[in-house]
C-alpha atoms as a PDB file:
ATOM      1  CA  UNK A   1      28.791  11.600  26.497  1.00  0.00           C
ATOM      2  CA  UNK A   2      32.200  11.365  28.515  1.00  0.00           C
ATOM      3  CA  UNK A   3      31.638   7.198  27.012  1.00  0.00           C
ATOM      4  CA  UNK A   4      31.426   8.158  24.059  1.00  0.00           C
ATOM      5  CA  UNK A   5      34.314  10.202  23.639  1.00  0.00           C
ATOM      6  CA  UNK A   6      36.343   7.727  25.000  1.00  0.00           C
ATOM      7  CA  UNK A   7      35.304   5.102  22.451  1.00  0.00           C
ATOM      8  CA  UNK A   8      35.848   7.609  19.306  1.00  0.00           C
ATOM      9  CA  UNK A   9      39.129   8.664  21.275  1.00  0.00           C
ATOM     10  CA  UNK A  10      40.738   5.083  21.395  1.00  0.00           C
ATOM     11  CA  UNK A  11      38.914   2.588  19.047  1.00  0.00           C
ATOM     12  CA  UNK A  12      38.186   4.732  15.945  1.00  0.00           C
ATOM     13  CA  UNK A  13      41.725   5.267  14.946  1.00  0.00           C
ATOM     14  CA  UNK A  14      42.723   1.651  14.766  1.00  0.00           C
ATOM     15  CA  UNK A  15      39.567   0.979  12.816  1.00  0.00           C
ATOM     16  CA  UNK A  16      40.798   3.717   9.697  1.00  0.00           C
ATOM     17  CA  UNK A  17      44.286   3.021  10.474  1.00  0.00           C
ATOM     18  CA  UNK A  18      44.774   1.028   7.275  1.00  0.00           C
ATOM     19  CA  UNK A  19      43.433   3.835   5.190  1.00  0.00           C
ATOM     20  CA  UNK A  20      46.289   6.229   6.843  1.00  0.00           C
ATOM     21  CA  UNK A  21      46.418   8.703  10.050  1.00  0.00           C
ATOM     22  CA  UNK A  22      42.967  10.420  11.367  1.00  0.00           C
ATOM     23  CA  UNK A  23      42.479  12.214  14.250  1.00  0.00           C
ATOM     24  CA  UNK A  24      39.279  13.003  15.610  1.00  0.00           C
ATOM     25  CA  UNK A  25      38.371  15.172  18.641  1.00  0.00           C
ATOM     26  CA  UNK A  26      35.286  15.546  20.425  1.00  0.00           C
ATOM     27  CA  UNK A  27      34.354  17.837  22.985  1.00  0.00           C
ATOM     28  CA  UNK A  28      31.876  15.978  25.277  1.00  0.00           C
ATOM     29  CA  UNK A  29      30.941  19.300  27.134  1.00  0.00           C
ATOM     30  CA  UNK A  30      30.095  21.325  24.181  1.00  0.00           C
ATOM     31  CA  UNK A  31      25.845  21.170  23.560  1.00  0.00           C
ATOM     32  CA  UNK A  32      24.326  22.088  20.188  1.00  0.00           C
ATOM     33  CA  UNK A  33      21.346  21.643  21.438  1.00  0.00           C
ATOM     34  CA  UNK A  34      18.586  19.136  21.641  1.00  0.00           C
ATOM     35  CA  UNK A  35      18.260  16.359  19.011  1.00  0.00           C
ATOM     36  CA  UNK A  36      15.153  16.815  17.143  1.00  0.00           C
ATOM     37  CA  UNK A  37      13.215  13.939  15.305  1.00  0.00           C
ATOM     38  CA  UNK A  38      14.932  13.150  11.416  1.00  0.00           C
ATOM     39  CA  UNK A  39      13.469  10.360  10.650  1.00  0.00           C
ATOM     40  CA  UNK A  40      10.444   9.916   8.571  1.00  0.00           C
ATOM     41  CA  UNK A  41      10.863   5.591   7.020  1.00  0.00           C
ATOM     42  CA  UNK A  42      10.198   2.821   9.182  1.00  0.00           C
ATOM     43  CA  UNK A  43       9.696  -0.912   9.348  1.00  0.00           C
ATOM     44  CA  UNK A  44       9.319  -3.962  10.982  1.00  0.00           C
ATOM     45  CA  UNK A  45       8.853  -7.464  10.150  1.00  0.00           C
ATOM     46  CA  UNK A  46       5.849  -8.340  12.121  1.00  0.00           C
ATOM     47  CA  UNK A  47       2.255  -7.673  10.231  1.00  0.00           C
ATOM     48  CA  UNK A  48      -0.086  -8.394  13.197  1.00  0.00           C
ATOM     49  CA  UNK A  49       1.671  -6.285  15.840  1.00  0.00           C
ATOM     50  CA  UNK A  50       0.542  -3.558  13.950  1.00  0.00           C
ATOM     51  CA  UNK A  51      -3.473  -3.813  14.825  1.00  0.00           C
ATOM     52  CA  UNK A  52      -2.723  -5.704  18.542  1.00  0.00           C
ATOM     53  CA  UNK A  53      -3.050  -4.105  21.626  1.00  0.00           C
ATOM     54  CA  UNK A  54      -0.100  -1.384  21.239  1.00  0.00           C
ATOM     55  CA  UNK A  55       0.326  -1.483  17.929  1.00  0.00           C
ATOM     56  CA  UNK A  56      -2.242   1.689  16.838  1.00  0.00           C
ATOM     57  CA  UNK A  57      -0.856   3.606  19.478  1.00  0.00           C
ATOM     58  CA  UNK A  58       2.784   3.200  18.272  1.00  0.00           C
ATOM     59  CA  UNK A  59       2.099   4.048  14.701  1.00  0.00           C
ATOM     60  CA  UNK A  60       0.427   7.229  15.842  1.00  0.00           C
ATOM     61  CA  UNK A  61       3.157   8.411  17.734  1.00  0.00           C
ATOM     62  CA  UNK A  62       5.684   6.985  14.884  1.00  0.00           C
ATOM     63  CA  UNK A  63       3.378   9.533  12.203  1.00  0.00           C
ATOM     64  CA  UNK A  64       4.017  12.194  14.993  1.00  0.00           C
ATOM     65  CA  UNK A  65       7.594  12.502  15.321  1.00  0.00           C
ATOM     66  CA  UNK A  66       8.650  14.340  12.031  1.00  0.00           C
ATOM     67  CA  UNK A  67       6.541  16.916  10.169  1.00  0.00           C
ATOM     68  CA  UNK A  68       7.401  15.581   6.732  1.00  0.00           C
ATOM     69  CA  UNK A  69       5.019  12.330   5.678  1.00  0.00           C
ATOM     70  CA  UNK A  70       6.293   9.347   7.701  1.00  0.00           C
ATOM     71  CA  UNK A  71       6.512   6.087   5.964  1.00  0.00           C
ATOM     72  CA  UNK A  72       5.855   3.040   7.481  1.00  0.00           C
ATOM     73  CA  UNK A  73       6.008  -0.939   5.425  1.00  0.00           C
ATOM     74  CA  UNK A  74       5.891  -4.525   7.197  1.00  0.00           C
ATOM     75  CA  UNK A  75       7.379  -7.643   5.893  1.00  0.00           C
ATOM     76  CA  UNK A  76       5.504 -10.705   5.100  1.00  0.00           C
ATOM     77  CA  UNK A  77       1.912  -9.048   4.243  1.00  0.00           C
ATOM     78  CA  UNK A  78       1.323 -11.772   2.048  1.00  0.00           C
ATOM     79  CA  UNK A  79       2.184 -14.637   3.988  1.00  0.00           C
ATOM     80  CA  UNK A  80      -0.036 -17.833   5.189  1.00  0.00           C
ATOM     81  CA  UNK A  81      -1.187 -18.756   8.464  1.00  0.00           C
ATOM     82  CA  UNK A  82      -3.317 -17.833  11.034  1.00  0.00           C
ATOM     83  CA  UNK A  83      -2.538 -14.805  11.997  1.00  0.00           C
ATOM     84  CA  UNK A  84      -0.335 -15.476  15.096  1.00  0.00           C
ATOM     85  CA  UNK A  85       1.998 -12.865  15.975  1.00  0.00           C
ATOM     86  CA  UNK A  86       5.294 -13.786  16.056  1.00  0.00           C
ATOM     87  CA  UNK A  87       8.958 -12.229  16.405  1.00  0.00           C
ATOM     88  CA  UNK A  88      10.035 -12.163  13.004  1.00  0.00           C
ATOM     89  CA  UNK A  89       7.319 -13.672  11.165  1.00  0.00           C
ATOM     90  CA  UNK A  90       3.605 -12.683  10.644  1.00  0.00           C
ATOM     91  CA  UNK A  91       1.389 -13.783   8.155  1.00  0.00           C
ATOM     92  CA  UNK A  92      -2.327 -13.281   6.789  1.00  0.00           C
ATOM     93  CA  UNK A  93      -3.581 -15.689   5.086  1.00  0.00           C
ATOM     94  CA  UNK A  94      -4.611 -13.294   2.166  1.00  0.00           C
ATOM     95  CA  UNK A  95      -4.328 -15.651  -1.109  1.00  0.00           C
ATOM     96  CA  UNK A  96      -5.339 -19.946  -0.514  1.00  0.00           C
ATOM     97  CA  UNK A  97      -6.302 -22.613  -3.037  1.00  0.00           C
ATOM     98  CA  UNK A  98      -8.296 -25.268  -2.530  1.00  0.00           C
ATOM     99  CA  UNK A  99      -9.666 -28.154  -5.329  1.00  0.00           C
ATOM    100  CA  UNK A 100     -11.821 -25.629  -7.040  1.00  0.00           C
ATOM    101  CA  UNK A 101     -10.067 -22.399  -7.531  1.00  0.00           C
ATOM    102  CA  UNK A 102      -8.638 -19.469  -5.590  1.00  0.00           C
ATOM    103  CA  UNK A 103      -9.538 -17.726  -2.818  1.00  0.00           C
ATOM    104  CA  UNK A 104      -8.629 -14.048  -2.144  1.00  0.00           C
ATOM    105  CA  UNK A 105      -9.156 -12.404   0.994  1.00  0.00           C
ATOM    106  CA  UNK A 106      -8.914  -9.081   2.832  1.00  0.00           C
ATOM    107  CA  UNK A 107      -8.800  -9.860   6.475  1.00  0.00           C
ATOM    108  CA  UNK A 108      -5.715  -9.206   8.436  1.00  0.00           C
ATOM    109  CA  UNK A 109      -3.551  -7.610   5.122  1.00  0.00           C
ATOM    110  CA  UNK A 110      -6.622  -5.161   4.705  1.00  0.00           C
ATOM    111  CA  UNK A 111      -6.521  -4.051   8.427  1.00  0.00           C
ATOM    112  CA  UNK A 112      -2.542  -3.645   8.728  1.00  0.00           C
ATOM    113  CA  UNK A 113      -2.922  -1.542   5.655  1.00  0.00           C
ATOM    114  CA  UNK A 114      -5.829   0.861   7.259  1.00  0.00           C
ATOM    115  CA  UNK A 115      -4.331   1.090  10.643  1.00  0.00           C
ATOM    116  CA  UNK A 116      -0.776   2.262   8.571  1.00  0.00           C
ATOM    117  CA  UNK A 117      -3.343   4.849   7.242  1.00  0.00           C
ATOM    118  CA  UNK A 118      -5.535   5.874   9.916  1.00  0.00           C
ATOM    119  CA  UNK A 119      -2.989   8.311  10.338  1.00  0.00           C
ATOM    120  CA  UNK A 120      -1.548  11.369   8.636  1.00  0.00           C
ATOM    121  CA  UNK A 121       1.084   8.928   6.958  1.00  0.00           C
ATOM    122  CA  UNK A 122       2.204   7.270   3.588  1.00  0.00           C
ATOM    123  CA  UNK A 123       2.058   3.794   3.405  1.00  0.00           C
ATOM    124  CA  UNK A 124       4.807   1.585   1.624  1.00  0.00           C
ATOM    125  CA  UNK A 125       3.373  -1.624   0.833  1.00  0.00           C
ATOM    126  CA  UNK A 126       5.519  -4.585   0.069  1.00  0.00           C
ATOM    127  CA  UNK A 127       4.086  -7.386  -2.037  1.00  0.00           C
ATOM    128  CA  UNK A 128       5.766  -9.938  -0.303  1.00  0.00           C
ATOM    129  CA  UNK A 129       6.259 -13.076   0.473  1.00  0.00           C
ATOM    130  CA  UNK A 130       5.281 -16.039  -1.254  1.00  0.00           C
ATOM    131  CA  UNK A 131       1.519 -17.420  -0.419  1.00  0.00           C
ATOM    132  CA  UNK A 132       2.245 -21.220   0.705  1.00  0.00           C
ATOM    133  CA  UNK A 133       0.027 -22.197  -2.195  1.00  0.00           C
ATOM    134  CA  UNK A 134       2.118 -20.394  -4.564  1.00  0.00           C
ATOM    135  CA  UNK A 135       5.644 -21.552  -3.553  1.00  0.00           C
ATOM    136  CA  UNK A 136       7.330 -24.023  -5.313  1.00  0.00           C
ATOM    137  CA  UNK A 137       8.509 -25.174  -2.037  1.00  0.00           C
ATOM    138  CA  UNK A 138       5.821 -24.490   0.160  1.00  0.00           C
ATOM    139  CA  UNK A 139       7.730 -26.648   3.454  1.00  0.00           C
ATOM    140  CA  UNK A 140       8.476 -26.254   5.592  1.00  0.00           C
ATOM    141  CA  UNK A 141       7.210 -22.956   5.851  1.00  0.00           C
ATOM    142  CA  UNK A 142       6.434 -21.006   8.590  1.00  0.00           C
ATOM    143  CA  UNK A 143       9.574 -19.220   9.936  1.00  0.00           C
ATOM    144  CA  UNK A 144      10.252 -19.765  13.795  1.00  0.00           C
ATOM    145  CA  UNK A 145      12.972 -17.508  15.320  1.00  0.00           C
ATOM    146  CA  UNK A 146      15.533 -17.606  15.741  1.00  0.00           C
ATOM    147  CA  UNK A 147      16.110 -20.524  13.994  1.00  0.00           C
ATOM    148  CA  UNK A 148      18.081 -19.748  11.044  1.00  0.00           C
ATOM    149  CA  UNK A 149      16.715 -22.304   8.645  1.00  0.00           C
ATOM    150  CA  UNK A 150      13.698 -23.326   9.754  1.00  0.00           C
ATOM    151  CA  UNK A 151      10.599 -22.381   7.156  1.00  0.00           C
ATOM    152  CA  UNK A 152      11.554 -20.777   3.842  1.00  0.00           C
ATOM    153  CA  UNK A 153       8.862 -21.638   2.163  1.00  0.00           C
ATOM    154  CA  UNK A 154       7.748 -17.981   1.699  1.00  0.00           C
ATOM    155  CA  UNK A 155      11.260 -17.191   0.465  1.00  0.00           C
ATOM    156  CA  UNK A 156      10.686 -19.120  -3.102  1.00  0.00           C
ATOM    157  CA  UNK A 157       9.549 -18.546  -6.167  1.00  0.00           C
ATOM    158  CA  UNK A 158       5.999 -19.134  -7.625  1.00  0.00           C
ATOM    159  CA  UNK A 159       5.305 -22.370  -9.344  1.00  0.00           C
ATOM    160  CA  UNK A 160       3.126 -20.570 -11.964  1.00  0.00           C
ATOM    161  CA  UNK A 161       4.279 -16.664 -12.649  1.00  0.00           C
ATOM    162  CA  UNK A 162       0.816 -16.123 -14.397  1.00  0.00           C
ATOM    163  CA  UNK A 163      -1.085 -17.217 -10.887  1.00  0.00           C
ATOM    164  CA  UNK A 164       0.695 -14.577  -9.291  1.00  0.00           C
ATOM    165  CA  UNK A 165       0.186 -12.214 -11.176  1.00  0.00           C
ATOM    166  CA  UNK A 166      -3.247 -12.163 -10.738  1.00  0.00           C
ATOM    167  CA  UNK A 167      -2.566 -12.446  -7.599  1.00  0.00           C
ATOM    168  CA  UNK A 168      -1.404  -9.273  -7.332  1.00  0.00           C
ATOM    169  CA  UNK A 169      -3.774  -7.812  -9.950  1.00  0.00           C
ATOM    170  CA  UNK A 170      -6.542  -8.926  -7.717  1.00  0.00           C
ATOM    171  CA  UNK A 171      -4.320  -7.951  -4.118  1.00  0.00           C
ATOM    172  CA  UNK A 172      -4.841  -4.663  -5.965  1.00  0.00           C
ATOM    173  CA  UNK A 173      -8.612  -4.607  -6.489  1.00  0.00           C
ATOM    174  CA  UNK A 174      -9.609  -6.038  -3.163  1.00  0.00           C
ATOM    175  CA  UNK A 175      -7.435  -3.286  -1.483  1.00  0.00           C
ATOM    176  CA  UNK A 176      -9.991  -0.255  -3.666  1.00  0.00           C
ATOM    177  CA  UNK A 177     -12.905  -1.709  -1.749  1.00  0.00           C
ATOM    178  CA  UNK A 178     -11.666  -2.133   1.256  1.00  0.00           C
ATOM    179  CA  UNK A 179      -9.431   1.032   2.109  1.00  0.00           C
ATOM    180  CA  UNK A 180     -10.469   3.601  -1.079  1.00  0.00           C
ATOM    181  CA  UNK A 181      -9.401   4.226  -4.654  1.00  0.00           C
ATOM    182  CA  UNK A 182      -8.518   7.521  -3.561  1.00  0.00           C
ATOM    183  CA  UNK A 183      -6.086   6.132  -0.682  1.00  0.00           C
ATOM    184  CA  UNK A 184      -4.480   3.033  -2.665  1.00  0.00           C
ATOM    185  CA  UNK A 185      -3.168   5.612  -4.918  1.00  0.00           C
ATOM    186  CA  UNK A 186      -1.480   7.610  -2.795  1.00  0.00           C
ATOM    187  CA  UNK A 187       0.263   4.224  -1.652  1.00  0.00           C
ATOM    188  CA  UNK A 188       3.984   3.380  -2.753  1.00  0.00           C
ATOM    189  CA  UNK A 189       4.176  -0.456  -3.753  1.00  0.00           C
ATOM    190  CA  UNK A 190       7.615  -2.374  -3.176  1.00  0.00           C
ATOM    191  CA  UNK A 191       8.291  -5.901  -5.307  1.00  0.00           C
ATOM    192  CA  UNK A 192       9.678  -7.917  -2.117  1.00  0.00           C
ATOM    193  CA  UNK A 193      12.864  -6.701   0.027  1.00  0.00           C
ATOM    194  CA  UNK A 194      16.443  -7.557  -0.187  1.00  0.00           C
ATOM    195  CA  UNK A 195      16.192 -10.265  -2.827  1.00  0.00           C
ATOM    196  CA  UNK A 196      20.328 -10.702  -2.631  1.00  0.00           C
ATOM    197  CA  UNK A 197      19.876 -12.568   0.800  1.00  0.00           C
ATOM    198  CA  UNK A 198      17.833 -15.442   2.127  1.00  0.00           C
ATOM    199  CA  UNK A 199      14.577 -13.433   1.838  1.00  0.00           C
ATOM    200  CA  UNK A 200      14.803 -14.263  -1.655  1.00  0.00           C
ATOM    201  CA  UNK A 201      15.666 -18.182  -2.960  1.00  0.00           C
ATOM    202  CA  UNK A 202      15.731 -17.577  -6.640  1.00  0.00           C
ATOM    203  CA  UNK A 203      18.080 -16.825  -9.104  1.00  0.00           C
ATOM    204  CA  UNK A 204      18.032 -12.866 -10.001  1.00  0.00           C
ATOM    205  CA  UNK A 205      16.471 -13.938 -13.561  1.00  0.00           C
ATOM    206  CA  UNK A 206      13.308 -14.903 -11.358  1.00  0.00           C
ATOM    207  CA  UNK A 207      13.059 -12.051  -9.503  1.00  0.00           C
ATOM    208  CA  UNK A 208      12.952 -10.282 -12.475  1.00  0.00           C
ATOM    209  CA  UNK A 209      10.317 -12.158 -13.907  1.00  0.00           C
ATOM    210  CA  UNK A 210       8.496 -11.760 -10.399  1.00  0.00           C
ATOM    211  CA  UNK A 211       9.257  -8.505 -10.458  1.00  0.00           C
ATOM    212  CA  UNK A 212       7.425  -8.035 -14.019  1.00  0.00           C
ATOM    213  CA  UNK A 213       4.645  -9.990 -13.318  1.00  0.00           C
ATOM    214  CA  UNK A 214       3.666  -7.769 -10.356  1.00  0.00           C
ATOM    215  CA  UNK A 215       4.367  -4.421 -12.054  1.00  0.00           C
ATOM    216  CA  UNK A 216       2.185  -5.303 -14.653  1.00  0.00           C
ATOM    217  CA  UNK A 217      -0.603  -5.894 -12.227  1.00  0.00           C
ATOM    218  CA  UNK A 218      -0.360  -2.810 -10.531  1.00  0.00           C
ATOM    219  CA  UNK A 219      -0.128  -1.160 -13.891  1.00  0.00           C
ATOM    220  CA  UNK A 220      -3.272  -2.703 -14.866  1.00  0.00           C
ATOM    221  CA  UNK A 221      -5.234  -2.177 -11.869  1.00  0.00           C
ATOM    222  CA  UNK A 222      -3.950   1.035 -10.773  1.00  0.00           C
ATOM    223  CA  UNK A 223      -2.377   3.561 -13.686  1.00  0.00           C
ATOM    224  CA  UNK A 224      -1.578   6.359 -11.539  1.00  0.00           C
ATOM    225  CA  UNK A 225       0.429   3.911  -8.744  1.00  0.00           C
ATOM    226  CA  UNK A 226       3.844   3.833  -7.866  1.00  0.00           C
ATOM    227  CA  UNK A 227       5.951   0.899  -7.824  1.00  0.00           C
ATOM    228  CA  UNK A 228       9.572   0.742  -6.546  1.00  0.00           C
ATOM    229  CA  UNK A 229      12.689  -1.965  -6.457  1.00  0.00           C
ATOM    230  CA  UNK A 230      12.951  -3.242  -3.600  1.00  0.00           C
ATOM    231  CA  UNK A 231      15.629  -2.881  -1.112  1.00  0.00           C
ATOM    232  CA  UNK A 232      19.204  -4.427  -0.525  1.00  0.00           C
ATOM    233  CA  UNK A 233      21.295  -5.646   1.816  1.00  0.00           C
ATOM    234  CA  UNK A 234      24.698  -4.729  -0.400  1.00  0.00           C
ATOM    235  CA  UNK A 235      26.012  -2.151  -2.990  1.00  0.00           C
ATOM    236  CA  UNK A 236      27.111  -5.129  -5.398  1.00  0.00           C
ATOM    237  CA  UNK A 237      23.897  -6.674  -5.140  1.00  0.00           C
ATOM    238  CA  UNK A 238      21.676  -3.533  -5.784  1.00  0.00           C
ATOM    239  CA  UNK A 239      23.818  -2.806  -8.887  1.00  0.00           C
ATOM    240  CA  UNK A 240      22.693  -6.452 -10.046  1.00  0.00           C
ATOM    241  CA  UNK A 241      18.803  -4.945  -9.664  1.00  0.00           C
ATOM    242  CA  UNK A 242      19.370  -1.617 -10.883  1.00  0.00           C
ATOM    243  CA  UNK A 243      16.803  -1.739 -14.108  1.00  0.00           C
ATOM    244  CA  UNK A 244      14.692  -1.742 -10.501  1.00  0.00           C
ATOM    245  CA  UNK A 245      14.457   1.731 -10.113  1.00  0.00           C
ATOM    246  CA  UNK A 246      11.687   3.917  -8.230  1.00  0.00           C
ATOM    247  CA  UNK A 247       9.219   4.821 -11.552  1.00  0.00           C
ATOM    248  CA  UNK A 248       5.392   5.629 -11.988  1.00  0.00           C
ATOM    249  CA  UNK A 249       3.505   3.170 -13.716  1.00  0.00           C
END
């Protein structure tokens, strides 16, 4: 505590010193008691940690902590590979093509989502990222921290906006059999995250139009669910998105 008065004490006013005189004191023997749980969001970028070893023990004790619902969402859900866990990077191989059509799958996606909800807990689900069949630049495209440019693949738009769309319409349906009607719709649903950085390599006219496409589907496939826009790394950049809002379909 005695630290952190210090630091408040001696670097805080030369940080607001261009915005005029503050003075701040803090009283590092004063208590107010102990410092209960507030927080009830949280995510991570890594899928399969989420079913390993530690990961149902984690989310347990993350569902634990506040007695409000406690909302947990993953990045790249919709990603391909195999399934290795990785720092930064996950993937599960839920949507592949091959010479003869499409192939949707549950596997991996299917069990992050029931170990979110194994739980008393919301999920947030984020349809996102790109399938490597989908991408109109599918390579390089695995992402290997920490280096910065290496696979983006999964950060690009679709090649055909109709494909994923049913995609998503049929993400959707595969979810009712394998985790419940009753439970999908309970589920919040988030169109990609922080499309104003390098998660996202479109324009902001194509994230609309992915944005749309996937909206529909859940619209289609689930009336009663609720979709979100997705979030952002800066003020500007969410004002750009703000026909985004949080709505029910």
């Amino acid at each position: 505590m005695r630290r952190a008065a210090v630091f408040l004490a001696t670097v805080m006013p030369a940080l607001v010193w261009a915005q005029g005189q503050t003075t701040i004191r803090v009283d590092g023997g004063a208590s107010l008691g102990p410092f209960g749980p507030v927080f009830s969001y949280f995510g991570y970028d890594e899928p399969n940690y989420t079913y390993m070893q530690y990961g149902p023990k984690l989310v347990r004790e993350l569902a634990r902590l506040s007695p409000s619902p406690v909302y947990i969402r993953v990045h790249h859900l919709l990603c391909t590979g195999d399934g290795t866990a990785a720092l930064k990077w996950g993937s599960t191989n839920a949507y592949t093509e091959d010479a003869s059509a499409a192939r949707f799958t549950t596997g991996p996606s299917s069990t992050v989502s029931s170990t979110r909800t194994s739980e008393p807990r919301q999920a947030v689900v984020e349809i996102g990222f790109m399938p490597e069949a989908l991408s109109i630049h599918p390579q390089p495209y695995a992402r290997n921290w920490p280096k910065p440019d290496d696979g983006q693949g999964w950060s690009y738009p679709p090649k055909d906006y109709a494909r994923w769309g049913n995609w998503c319409a049929n993400g959707y349906s595969i979810r009712f059999g394998a985790t419940g009607r009753r439970e999908v719709e309970s589920w919040y649903w988030e169109v990609w995250n922080e499309p104003d950085i390098s998660y996202w390599k479109g324009t902001a006219e194509e994230y609309d139009q992915l944005y749309d496409y996937a909206a529909a589907a859940l619209k289609s496939a689930l009336p009663s669910g609720a979709h979100r826009r997705p979030g952002h790394y800066s003020r500007l950049s969410h004002a750009g998105h703000q026909r985004h809002r949080t709505s029910r379909c």
